[in-house]
C-alpha atoms as a PDB file:
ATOM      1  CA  UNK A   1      12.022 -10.815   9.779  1.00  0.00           C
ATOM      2  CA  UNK A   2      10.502  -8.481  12.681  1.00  0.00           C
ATOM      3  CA  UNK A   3       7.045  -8.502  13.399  1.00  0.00           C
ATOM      4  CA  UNK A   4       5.389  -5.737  15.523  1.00  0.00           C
ATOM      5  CA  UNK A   5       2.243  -4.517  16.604  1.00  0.00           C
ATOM      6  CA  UNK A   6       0.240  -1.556  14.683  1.00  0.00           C
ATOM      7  CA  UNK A   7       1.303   0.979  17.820  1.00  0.00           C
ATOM      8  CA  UNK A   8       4.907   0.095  17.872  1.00  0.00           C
ATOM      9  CA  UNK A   9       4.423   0.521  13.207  1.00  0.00           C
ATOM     10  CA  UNK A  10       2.664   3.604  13.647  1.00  0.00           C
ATOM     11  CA  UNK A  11       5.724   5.034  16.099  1.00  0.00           C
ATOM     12  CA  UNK A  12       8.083   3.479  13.336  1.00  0.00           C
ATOM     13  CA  UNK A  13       6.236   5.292  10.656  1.00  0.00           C
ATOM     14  CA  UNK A  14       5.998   8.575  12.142  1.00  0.00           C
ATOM     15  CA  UNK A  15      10.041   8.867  13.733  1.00  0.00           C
ATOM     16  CA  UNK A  16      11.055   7.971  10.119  1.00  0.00           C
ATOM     17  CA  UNK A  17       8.348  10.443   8.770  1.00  0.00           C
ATOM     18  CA  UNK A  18       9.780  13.472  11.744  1.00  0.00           C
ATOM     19  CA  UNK A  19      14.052  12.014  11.877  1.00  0.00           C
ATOM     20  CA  UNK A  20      14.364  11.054   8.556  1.00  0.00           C
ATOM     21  CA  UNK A  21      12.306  13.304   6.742  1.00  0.00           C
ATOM     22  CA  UNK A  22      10.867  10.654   4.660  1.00  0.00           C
ATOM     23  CA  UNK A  23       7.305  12.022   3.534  1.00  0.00           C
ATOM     24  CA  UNK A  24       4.607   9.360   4.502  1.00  0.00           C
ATOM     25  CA  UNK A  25       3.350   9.090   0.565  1.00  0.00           C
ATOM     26  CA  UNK A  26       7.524   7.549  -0.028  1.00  0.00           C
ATOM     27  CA  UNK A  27       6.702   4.635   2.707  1.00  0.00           C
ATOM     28  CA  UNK A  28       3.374   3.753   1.196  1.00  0.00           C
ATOM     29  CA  UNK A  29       4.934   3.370  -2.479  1.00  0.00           C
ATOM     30  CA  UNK A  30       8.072   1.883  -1.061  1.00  0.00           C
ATOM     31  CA  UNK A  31       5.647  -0.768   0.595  1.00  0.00           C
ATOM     32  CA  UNK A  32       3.819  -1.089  -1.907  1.00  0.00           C
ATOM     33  CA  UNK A  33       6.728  -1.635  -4.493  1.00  0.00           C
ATOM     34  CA  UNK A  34       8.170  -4.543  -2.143  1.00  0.00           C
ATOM     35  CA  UNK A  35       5.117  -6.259  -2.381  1.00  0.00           C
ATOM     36  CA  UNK A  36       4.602  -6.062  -6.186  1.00  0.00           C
ATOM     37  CA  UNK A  37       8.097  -7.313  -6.019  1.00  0.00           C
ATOM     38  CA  UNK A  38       7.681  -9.651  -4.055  1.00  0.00           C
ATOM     39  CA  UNK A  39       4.379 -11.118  -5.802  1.00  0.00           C
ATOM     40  CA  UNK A  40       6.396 -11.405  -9.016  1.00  0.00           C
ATOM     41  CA  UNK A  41       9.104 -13.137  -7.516  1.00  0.00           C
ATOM     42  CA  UNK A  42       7.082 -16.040  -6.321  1.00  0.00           C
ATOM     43  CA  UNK A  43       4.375 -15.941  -8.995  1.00  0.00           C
ATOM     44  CA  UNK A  44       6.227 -14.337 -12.283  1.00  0.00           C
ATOM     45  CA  UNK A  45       3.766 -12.315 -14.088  1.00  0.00           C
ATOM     46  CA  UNK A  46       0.794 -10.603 -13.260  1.00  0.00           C
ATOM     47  CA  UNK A  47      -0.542  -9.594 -16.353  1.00  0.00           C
ATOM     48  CA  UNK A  48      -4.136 -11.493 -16.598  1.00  0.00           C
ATOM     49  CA  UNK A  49      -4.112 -12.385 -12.940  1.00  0.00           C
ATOM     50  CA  UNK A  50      -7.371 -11.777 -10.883  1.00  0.00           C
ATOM     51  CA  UNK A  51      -6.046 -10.134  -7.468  1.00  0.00           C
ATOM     52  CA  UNK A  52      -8.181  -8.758  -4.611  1.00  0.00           C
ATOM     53  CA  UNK A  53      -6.412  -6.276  -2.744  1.00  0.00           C
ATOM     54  CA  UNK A  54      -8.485  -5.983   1.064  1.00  0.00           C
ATOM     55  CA  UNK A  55      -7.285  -2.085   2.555  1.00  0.00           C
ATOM     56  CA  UNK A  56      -7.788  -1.353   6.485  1.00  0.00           C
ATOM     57  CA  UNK A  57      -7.836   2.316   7.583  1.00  0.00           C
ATOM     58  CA  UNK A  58      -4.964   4.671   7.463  1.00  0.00           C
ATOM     59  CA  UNK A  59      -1.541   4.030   6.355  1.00  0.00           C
ATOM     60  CA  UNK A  60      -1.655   0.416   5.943  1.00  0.00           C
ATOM     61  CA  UNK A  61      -5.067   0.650   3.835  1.00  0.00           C
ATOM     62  CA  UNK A  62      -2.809   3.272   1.544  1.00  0.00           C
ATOM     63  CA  UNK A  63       0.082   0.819   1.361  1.00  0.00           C
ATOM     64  CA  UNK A  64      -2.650  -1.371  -0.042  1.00  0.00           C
ATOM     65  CA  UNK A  65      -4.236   0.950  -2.674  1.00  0.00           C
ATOM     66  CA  UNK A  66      -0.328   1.742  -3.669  1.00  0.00           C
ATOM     67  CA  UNK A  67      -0.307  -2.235  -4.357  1.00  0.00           C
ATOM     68  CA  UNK A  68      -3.664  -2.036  -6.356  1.00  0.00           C
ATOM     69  CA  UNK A  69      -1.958   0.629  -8.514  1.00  0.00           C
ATOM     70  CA  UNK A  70       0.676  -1.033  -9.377  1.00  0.00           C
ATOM     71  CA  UNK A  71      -0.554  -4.913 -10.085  1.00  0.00           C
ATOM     72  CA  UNK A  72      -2.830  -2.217 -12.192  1.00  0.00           C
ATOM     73  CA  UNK A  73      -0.107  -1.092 -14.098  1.00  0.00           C
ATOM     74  CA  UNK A  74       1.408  -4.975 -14.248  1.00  0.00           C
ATOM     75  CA  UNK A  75      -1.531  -5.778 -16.142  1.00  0.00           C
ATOM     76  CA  UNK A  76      -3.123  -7.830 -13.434  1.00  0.00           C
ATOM     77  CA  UNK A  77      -7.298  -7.678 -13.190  1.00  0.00           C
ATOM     78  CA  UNK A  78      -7.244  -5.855  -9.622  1.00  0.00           C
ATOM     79  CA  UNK A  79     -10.131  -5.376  -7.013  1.00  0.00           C
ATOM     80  CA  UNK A  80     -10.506  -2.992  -4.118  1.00  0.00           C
ATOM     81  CA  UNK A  81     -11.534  -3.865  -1.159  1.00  0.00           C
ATOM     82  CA  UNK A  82     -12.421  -1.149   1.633  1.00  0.00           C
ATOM     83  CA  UNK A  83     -12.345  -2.803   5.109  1.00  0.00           C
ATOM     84  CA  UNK A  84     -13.307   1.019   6.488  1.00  0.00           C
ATOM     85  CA  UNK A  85     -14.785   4.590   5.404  1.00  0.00           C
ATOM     86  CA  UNK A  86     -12.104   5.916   3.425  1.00  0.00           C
ATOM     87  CA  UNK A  87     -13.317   9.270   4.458  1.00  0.00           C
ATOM     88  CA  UNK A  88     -10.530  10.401   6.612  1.00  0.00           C
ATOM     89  CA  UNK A  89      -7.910   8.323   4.991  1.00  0.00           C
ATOM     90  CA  UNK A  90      -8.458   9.521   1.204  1.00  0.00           C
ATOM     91  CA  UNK A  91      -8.634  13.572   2.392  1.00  0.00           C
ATOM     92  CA  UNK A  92      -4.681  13.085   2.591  1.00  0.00           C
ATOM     93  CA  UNK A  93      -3.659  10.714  -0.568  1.00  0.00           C
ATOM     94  CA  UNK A  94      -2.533  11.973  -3.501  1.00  0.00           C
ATOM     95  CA  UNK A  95      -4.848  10.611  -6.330  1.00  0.00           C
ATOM     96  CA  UNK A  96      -2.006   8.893  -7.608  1.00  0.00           C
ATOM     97  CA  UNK A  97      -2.389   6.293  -4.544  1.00  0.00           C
ATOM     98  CA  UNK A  98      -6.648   6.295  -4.915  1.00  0.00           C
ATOM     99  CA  UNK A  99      -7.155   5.936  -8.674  1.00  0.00           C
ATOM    100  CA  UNK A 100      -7.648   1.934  -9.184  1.00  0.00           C
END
């Protein structure tokens, strides 16, 4: 596993975004799915869980409500958690990613 700091992430994120032409909504539900997955793996099912979901500011704090979304549709009992305005943030989500 590779860790790395939020400015090295945020150069990772936007050369995929600009090289690859992977649209930054694909990351944040292909973070989001690895997650879920990763949650069942080690717990099994969600459905009737209580989960708290705490979202930072920009793309991370979407990966989160992405998360939210789908432990949503897994039946768990989800809770949001805004750790910043989601002013500037939500301007650029789909709905999709802010309904939970």
């Amino acid at each position: 596993m590779w860790l790395v700091t939020p400015e090295q992430m945020q150069r990772l994120d936007r050369r995929t975004i600009q090289d690859a032409k992977i649209h930054g909504i694909t990351l944040m539900e292909r973070a989001g799915t690895g997650v879920v997955s990763h949650l069942l793996q080690h717990y099994g099912s969600l459905k009737g869980k209580k989960v708290v979901v705490f979202c930072g500011k920009g793309n991370n704090g979407g990966d989160g409500l992405v998360v939210a979304r789908l432990l949503q549709g897994k039946g768990a009992h989800t809770r949001v958690i805004l750790m910043a305005l989601p002013i500037k943030s939500s301007a650029k989500m789909p709905k999709r990613c802010i309904s939970v």
